[in-house]
PDB file of N, CA and C in Angstrom:
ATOM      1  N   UNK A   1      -0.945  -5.718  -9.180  1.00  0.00           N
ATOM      2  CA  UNK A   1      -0.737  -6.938  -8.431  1.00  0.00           C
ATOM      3  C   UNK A   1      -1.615  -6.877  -7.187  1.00  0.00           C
ATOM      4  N   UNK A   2      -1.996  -7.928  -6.777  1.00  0.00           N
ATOM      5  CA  UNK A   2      -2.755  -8.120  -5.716  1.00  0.00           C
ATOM      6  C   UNK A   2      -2.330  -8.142  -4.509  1.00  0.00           C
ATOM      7  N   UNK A   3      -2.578  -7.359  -3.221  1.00  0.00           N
ATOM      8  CA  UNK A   3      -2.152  -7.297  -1.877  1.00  0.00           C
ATOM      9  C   UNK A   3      -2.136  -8.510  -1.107  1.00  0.00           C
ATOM     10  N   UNK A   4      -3.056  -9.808  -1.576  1.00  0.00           N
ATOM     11  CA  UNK A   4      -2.757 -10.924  -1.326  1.00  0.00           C
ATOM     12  C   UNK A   4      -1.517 -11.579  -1.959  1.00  0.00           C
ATOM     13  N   UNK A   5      -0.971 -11.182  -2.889  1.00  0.00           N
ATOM     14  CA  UNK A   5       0.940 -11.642  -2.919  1.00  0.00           C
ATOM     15  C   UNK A   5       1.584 -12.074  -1.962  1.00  0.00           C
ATOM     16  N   UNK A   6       1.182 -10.920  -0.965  1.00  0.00           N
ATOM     17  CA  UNK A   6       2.457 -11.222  -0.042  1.00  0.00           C
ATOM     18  C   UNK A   6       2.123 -11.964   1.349  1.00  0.00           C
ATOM     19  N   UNK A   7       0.667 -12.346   1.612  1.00  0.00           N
ATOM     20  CA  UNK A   7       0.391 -13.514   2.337  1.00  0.00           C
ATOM     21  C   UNK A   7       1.467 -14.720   1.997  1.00  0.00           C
ATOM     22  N   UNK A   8       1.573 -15.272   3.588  1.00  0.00           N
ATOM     23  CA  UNK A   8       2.372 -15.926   3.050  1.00  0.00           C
ATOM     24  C   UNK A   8       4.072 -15.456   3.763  1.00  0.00           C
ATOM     25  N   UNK A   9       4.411 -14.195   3.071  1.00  0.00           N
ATOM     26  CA  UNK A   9       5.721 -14.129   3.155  1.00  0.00           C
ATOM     27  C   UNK A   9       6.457 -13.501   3.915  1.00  0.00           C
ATOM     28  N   UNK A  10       7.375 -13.426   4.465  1.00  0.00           N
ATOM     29  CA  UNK A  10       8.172 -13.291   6.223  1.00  0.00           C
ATOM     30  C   UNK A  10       8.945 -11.905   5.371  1.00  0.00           C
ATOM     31  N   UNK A  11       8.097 -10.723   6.112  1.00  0.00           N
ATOM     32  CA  UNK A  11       9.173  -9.376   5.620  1.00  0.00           C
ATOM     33  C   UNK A  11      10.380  -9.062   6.366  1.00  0.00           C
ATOM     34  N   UNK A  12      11.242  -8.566   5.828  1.00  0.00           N
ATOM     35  CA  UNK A  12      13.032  -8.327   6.481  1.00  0.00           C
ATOM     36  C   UNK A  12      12.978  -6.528   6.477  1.00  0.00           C
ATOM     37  N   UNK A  13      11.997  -5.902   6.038  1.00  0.00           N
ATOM     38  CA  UNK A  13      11.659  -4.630   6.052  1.00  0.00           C
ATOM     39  C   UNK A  13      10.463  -3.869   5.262  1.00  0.00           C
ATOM     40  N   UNK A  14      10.093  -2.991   6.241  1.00  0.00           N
ATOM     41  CA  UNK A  14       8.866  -2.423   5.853  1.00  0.00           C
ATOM     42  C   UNK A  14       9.181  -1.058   5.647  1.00  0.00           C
ATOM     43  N   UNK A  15       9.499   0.120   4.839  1.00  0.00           N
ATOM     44  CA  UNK A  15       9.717   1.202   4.730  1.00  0.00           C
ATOM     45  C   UNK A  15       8.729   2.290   4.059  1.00  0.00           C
ATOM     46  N   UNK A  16       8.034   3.582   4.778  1.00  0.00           N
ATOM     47  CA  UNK A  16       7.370   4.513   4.511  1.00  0.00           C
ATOM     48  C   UNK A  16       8.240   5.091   3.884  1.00  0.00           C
ATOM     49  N   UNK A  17       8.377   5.825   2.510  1.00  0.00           N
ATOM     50  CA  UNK A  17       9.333   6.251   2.066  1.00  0.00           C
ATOM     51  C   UNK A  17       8.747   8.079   1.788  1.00  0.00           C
ATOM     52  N   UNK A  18       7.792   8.085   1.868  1.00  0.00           N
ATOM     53  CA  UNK A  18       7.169   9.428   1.863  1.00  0.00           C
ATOM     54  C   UNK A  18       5.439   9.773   1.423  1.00  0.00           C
ATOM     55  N   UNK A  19       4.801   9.694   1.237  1.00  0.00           N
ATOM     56  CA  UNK A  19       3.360   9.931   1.561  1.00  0.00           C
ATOM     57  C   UNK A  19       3.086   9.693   0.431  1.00  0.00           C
ATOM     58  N   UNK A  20       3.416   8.958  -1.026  1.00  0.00           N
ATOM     59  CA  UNK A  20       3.269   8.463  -1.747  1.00  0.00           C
ATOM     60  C   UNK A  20       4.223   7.063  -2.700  1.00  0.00           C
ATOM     61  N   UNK A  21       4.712   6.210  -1.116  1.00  0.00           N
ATOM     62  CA  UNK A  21       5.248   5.135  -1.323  1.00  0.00           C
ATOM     63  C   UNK A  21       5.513   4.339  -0.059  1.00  0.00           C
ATOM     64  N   UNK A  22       5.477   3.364  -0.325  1.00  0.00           N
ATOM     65  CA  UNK A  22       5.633   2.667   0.974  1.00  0.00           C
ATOM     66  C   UNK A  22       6.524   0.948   0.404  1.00  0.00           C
ATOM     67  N   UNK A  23       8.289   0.481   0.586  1.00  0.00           N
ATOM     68  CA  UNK A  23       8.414  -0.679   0.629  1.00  0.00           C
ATOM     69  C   UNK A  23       8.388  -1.745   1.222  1.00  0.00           C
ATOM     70  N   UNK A  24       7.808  -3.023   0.514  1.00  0.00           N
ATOM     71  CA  UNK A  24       7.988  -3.943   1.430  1.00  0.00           C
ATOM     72  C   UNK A  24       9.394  -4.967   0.999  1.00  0.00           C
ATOM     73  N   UNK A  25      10.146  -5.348   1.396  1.00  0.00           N
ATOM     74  CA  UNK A  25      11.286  -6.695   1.258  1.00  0.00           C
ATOM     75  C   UNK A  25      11.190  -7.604   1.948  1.00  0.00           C
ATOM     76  N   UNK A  26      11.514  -8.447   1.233  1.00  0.00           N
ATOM     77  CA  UNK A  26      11.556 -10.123   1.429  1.00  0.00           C
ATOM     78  C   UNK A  26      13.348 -10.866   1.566  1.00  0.00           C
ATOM     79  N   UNK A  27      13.381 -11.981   1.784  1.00  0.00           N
ATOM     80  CA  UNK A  27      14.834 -11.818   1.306  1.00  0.00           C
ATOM     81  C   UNK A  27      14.977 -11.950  -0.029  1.00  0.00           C
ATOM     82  N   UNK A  28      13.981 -12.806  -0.846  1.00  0.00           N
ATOM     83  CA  UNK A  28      14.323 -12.506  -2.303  1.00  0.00           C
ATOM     84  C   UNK A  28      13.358 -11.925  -3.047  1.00  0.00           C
ATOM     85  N   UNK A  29      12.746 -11.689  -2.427  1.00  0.00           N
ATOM     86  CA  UNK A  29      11.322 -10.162  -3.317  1.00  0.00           C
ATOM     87  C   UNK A  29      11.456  -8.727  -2.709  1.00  0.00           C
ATOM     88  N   UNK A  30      10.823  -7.576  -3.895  1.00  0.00           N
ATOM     89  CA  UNK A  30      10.899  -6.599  -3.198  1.00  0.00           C
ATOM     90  C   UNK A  30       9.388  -6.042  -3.684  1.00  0.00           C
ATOM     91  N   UNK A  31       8.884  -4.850  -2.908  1.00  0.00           N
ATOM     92  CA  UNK A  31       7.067  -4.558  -3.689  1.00  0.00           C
ATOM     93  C   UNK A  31       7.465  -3.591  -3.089  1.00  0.00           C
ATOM     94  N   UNK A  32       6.887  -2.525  -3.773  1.00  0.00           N
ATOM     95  CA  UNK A  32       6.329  -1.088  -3.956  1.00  0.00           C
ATOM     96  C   UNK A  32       5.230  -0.963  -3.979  1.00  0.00           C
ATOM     97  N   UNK A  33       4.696  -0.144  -3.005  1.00  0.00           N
ATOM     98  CA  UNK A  33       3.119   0.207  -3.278  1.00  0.00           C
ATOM     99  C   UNK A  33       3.086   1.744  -3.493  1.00  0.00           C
ATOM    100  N   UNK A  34       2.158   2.239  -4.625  1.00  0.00           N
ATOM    101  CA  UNK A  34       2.572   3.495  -4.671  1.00  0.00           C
ATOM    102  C   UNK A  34       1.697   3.995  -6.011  1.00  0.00           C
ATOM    103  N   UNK A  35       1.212   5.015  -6.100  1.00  0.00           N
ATOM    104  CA  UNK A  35       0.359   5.803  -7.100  1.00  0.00           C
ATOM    105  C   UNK A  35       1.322   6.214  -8.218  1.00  0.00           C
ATOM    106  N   UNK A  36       1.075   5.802  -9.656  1.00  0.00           N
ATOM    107  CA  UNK A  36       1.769   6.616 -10.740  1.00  0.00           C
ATOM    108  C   UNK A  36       0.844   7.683 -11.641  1.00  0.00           C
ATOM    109  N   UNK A  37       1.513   8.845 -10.768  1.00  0.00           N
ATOM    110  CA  UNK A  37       0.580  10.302 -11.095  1.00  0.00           C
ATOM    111  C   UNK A  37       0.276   9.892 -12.502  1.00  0.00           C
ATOM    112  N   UNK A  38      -0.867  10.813 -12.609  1.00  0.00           N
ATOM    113  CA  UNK A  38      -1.319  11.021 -14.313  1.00  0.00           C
ATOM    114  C   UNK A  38      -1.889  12.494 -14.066  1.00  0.00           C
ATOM    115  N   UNK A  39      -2.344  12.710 -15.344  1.00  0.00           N
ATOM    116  CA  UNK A  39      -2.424  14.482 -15.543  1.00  0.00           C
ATOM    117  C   UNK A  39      -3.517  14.955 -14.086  1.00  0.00           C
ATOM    118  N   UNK A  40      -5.002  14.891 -14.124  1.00  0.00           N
ATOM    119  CA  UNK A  40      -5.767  15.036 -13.175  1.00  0.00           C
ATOM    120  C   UNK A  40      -6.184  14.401 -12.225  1.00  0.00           C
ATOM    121  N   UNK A  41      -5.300  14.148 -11.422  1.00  0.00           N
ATOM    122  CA  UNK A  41      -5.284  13.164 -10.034  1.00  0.00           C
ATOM    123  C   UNK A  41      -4.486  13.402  -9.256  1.00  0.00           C
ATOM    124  N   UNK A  42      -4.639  12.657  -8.382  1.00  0.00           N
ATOM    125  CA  UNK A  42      -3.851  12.916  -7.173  1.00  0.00           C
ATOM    126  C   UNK A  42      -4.024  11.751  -6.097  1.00  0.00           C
ATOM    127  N   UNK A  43      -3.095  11.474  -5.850  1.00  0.00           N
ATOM    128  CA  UNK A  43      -2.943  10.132  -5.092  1.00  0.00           C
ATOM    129  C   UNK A  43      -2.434  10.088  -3.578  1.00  0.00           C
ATOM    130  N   UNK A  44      -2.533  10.333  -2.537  1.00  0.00           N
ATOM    131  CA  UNK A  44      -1.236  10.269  -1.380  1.00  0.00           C
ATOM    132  C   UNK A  44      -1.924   9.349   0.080  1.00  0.00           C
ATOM    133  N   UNK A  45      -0.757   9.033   0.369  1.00  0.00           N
ATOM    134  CA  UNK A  45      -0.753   8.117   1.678  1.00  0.00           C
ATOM    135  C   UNK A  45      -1.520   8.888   2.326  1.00  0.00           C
ATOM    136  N   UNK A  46      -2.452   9.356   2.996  1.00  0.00           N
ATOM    137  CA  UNK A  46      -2.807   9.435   4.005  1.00  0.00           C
ATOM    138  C   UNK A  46      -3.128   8.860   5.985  1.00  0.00           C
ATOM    139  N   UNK A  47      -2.699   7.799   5.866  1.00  0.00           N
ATOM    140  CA  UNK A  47      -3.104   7.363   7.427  1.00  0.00           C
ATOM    141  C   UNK A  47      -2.020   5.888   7.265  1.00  0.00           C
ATOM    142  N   UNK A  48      -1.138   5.962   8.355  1.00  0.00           N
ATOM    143  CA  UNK A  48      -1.145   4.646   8.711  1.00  0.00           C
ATOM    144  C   UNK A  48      -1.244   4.289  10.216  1.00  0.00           C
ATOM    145  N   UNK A  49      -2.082   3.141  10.469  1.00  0.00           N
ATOM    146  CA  UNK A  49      -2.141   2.760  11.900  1.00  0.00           C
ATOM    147  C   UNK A  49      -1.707   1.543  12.561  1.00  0.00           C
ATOM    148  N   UNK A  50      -0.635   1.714  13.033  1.00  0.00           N
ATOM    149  CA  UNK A  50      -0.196   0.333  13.434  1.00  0.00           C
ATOM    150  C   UNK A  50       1.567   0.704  12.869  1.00  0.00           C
ATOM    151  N   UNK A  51       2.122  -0.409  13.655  1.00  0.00           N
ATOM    152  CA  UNK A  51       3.732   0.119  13.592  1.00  0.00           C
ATOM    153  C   UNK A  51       4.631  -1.194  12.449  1.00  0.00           C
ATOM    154  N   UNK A  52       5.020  -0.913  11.321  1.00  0.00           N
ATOM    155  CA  UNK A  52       5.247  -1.481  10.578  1.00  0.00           C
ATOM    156  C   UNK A  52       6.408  -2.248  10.881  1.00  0.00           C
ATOM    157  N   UNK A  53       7.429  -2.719  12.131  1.00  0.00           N
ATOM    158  CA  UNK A  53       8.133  -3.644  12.505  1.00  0.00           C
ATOM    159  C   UNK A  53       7.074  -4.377  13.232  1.00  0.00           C
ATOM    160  N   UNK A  54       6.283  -4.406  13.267  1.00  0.00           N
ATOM    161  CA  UNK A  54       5.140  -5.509  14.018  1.00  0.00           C
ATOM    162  C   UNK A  54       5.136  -6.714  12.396  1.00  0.00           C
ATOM    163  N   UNK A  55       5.040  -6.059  11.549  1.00  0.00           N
ATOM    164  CA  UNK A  55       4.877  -7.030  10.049  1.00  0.00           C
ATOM    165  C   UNK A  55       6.567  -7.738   9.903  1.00  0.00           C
ATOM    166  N   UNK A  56       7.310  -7.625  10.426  1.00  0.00           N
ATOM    167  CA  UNK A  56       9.118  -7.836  10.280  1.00  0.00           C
ATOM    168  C   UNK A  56       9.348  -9.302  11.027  1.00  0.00           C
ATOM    169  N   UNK A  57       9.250 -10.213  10.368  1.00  0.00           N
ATOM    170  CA  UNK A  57      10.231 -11.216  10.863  1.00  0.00           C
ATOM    171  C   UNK A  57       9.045 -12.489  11.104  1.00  0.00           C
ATOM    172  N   UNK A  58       7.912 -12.001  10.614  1.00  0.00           N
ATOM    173  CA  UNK A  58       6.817 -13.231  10.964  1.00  0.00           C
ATOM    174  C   UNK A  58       5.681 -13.210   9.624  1.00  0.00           C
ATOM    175  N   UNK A  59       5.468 -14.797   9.497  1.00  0.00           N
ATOM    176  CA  UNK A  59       4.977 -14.557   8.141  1.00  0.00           C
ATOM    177  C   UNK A  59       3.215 -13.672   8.589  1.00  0.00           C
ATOM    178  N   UNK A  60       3.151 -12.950   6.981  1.00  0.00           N
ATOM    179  CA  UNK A  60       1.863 -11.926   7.123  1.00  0.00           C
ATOM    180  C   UNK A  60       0.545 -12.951   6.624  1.00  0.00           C
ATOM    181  N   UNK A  61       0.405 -13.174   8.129  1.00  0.00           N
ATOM    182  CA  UNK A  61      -1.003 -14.274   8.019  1.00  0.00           C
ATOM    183  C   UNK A  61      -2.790 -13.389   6.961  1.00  0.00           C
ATOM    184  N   UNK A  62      -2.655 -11.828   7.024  1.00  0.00           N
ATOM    185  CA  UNK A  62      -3.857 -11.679   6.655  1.00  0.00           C
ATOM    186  C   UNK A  62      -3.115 -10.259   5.528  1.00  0.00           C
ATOM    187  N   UNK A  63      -3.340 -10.457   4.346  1.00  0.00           N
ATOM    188  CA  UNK A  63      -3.074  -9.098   3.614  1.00  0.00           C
ATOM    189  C   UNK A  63      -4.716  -8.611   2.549  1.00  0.00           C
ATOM    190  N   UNK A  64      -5.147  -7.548   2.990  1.00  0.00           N
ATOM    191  CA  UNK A  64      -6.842  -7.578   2.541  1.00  0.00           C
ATOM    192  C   UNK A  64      -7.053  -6.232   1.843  1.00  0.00           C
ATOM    193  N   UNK A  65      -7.195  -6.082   1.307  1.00  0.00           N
ATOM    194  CA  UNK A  65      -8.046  -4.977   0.327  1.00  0.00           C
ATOM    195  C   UNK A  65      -9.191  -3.968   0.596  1.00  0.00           C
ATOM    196  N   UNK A  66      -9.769  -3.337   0.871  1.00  0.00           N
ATOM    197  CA  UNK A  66     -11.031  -2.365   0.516  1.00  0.00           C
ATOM    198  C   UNK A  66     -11.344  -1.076   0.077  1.00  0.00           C
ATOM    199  N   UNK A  67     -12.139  -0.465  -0.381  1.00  0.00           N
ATOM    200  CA  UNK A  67     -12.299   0.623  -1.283  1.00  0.00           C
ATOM    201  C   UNK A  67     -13.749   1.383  -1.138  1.00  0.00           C
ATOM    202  N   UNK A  68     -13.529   2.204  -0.719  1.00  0.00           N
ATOM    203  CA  UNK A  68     -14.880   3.286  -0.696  1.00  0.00           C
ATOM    204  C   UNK A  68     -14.618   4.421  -0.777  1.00  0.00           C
ATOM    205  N   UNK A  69     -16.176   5.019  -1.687  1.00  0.00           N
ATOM    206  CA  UNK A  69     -15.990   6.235  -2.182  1.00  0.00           C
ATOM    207  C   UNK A  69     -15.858   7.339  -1.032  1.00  0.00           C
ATOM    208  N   UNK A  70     -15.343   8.156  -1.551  1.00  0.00           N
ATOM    209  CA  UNK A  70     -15.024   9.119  -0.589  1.00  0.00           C
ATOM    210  C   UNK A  70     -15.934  10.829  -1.058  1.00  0.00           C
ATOM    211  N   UNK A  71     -16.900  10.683   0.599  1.00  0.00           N
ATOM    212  CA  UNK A  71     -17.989  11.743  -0.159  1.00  0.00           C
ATOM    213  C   UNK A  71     -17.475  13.307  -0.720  1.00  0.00           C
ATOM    214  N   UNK A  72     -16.060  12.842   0.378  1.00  0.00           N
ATOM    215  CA  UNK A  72     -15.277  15.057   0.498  1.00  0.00           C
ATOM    216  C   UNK A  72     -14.806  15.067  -0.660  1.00  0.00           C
ATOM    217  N   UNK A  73     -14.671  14.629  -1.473  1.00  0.00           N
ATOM    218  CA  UNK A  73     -13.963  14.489  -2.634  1.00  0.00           C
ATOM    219  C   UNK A  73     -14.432  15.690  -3.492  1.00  0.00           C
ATOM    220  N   UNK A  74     -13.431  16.676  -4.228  1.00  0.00           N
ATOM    221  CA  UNK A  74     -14.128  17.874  -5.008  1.00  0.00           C
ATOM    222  C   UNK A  74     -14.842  17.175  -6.221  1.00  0.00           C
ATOM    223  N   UNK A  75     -14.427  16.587  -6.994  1.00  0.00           N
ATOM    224  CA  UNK A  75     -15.431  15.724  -8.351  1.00  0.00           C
ATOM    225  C   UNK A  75     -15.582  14.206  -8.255  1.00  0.00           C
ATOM    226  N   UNK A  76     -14.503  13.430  -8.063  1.00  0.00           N
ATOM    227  CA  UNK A  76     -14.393  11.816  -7.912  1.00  0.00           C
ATOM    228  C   UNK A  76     -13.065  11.536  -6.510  1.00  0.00           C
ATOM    229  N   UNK A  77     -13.513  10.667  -5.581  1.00  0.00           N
ATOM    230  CA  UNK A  77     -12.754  10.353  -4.582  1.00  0.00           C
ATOM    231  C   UNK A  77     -13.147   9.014  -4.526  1.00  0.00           C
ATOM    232  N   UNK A  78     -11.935   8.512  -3.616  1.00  0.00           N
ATOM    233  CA  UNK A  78     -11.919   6.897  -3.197  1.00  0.00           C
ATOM    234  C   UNK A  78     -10.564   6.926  -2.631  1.00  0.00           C
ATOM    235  N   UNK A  79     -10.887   6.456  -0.925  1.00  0.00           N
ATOM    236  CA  UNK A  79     -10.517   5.817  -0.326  1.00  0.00           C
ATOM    237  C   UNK A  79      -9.925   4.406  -0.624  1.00  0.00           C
ATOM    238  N   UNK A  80      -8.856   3.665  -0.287  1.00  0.00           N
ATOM    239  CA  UNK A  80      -8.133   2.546  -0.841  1.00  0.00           C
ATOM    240  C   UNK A  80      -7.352   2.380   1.199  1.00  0.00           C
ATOM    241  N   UNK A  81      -7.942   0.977   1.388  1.00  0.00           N
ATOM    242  CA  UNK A  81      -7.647   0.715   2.705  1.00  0.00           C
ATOM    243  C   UNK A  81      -6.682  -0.537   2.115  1.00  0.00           C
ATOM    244  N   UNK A  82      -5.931  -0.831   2.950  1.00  0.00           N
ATOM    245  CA  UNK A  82      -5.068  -2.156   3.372  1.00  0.00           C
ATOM    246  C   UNK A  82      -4.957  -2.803   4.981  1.00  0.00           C
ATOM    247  N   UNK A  83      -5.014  -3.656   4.848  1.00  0.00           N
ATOM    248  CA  UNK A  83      -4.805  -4.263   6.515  1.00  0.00           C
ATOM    249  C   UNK A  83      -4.005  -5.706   6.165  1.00  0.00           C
ATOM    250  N   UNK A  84      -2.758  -5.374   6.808  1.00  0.00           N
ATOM    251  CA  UNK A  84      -1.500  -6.498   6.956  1.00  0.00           C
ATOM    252  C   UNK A  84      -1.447  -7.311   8.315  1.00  0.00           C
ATOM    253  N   UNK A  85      -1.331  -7.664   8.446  1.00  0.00           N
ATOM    254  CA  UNK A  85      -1.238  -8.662   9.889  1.00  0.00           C
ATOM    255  C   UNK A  85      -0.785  -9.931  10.269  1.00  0.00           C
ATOM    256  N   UNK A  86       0.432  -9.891  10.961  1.00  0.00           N
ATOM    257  CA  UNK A  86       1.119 -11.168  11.602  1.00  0.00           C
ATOM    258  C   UNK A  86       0.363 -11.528  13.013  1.00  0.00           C
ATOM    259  N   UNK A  87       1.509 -12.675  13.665  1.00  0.00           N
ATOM    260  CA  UNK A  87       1.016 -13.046  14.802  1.00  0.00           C
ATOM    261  C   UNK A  87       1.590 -11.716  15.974  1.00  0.00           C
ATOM    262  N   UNK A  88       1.939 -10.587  15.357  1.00  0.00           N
ATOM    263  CA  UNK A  88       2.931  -9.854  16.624  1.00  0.00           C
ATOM    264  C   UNK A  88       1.872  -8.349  16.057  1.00  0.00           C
ATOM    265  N   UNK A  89       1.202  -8.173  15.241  1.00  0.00           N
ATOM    266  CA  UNK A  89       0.360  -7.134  15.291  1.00  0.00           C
ATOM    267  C   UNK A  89       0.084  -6.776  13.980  1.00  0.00           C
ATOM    268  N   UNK A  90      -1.031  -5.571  13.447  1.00  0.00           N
ATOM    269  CA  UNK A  90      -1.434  -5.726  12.317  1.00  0.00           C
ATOM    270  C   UNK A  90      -1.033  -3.787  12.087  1.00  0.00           C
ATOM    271  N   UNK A  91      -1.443  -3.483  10.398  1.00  0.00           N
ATOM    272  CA  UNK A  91      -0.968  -2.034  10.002  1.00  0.00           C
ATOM    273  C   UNK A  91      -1.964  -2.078   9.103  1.00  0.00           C
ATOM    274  N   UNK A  92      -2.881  -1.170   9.192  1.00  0.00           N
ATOM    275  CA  UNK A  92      -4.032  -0.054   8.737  1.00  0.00           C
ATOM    276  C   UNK A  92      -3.155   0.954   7.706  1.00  0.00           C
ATOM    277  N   UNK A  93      -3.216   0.796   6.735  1.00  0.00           N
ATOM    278  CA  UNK A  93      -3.228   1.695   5.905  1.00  0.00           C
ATOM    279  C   UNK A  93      -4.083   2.153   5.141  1.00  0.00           C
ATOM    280  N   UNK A  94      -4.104   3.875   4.783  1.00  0.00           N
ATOM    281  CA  UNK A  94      -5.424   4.586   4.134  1.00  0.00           C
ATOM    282  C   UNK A  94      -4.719   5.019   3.225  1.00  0.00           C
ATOM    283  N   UNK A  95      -4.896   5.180   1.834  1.00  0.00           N
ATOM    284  CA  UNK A  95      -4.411   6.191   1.142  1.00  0.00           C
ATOM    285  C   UNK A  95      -5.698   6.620  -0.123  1.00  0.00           C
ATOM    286  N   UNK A  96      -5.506   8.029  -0.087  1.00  0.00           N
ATOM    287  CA  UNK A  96      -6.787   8.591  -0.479  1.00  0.00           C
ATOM    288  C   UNK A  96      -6.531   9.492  -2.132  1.00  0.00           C
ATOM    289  N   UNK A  97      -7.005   9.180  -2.534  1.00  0.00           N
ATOM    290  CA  UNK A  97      -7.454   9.651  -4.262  1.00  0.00           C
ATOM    291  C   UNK A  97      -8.268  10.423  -4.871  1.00  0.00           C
ATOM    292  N   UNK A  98      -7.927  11.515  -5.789  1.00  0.00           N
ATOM    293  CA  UNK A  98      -9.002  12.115  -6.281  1.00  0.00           C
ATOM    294  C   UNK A  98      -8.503  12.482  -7.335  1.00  0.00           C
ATOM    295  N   UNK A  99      -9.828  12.669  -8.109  1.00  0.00           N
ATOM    296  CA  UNK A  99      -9.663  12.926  -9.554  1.00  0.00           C
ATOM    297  C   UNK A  99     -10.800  14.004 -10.304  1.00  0.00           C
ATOM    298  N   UNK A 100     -10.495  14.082 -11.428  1.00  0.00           N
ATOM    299  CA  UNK A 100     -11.872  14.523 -12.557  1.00  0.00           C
ATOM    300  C   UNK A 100     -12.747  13.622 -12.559  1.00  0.00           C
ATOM    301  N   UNK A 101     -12.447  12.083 -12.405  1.00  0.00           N
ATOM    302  CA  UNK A 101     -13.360  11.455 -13.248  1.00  0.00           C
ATOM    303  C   UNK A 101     -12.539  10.465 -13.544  1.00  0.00           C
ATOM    304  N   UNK A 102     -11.656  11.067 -14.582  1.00  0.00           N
ATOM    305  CA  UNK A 102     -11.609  10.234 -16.080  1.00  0.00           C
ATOM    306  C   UNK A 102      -9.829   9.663 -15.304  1.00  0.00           C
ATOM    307  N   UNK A 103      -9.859   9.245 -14.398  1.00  0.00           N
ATOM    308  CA  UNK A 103      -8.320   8.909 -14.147  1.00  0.00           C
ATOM    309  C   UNK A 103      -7.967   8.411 -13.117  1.00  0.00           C
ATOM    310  N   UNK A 104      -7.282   7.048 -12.912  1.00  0.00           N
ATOM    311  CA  UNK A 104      -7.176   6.618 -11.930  1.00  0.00           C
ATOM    312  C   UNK A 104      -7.449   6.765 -10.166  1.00  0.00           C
ATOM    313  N   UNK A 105      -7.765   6.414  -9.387  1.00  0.00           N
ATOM    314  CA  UNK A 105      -7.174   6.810  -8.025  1.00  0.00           C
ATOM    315  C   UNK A 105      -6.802   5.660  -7.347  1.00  0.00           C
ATOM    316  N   UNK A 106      -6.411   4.277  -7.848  1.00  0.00           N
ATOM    317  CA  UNK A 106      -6.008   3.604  -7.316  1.00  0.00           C
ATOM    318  C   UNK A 106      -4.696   3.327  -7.100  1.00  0.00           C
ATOM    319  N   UNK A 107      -4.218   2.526  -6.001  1.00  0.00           N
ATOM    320  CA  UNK A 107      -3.394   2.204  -5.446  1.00  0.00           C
ATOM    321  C   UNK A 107      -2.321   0.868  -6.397  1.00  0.00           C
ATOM    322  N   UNK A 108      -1.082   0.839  -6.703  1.00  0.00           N
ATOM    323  CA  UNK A 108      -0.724  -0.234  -7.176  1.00  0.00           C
ATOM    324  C   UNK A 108       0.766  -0.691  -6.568  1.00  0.00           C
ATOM    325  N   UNK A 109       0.838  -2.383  -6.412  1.00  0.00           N
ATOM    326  CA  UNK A 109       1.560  -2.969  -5.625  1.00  0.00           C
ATOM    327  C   UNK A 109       2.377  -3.640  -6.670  1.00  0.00           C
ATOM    328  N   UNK A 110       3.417  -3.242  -7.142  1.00  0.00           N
ATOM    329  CA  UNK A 110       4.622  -3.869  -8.258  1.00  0.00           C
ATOM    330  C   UNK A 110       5.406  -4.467  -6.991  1.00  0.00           C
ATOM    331  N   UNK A 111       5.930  -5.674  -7.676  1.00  0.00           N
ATOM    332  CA  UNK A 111       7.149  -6.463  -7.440  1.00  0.00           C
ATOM    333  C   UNK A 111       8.377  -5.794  -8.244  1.00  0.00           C
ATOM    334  N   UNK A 112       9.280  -5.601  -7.666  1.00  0.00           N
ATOM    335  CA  UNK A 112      10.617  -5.035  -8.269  1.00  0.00           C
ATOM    336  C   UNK A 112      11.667  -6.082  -8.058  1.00  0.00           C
ATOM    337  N   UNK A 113      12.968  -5.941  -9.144  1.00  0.00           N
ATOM    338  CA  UNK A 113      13.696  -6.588  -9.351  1.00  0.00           C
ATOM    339  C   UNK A 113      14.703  -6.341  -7.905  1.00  0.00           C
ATOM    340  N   UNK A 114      15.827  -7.643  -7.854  1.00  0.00           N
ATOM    341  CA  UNK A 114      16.475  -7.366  -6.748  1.00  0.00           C
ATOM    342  C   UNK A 114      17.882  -5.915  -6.817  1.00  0.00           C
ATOM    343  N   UNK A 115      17.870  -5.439  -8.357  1.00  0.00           N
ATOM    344  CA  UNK A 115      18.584  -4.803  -9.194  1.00  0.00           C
ATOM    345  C   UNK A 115      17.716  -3.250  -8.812  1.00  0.00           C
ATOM    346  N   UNK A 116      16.339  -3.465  -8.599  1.00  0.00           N
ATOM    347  CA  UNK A 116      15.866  -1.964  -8.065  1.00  0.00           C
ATOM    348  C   UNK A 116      15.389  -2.207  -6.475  1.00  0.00           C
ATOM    349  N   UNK A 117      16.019  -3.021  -5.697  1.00  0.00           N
ATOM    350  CA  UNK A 117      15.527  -3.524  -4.611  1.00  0.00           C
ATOM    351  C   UNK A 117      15.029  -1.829  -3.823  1.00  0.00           C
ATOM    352  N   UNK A 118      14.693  -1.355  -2.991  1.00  0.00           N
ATOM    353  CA  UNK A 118      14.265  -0.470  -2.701  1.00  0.00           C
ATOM    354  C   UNK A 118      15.067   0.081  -1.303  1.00  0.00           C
TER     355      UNK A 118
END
């Protein structure tokens, strides 16, 4: 799903849940952003900048995407940026990936039911 989803929508909570997840809630949506390991990879939050009750209670005027390779990487790396931003302040997120090659390192943003709300 696309990080532009949630343009648009007034969050009721933003939760870091550990260095490979992060929720967002709505009052009637919920999203997960978060890496689903596979055999040779490795996925984890690395950086966030900016304080995630700044995104709470005002709709998120800018939600944006970018991706660059990452040179430290032992065989295949990539960097995966996000930048969220209301009228009360914005959140920099980095989370960084590496692989063989042959296997993901991206980042993915599911909508969850209100039954797995987070």
């Amino acid at each position: 799903m696309n990080i532009e989803i949630l343009k648009g929508l007034v969050l009721t909570d933003v939760r870091q849940v550990d260095d490979s997840e992060i929720h967002f809630s709505c009052q009637d949506r919920t999203f997960k952003m978060l890496h689903h390991q596979d055999c040779c990879e490795n996925v984890w939050l690395e950086d966030v900048n900016g304080d995630f009750t700044d995104l709470v209670g005002s709709p998120i005027l800018v939600a944006d995407k970018r991706e660059e390779d990452n040179p430290n990487a032992y065989e295949s790396g990539m960097f995966t940026f996000y930048t969220l931003r209301t009228n009360k302040g914005s959140v920099d997120i980095r989370w960084n990936g590496e692989s063989n090659g042959y296997y993901s390192e991206s980042v993915d943003l599911i909508e969850t039911t209100m039954e797995e709300k987070p």
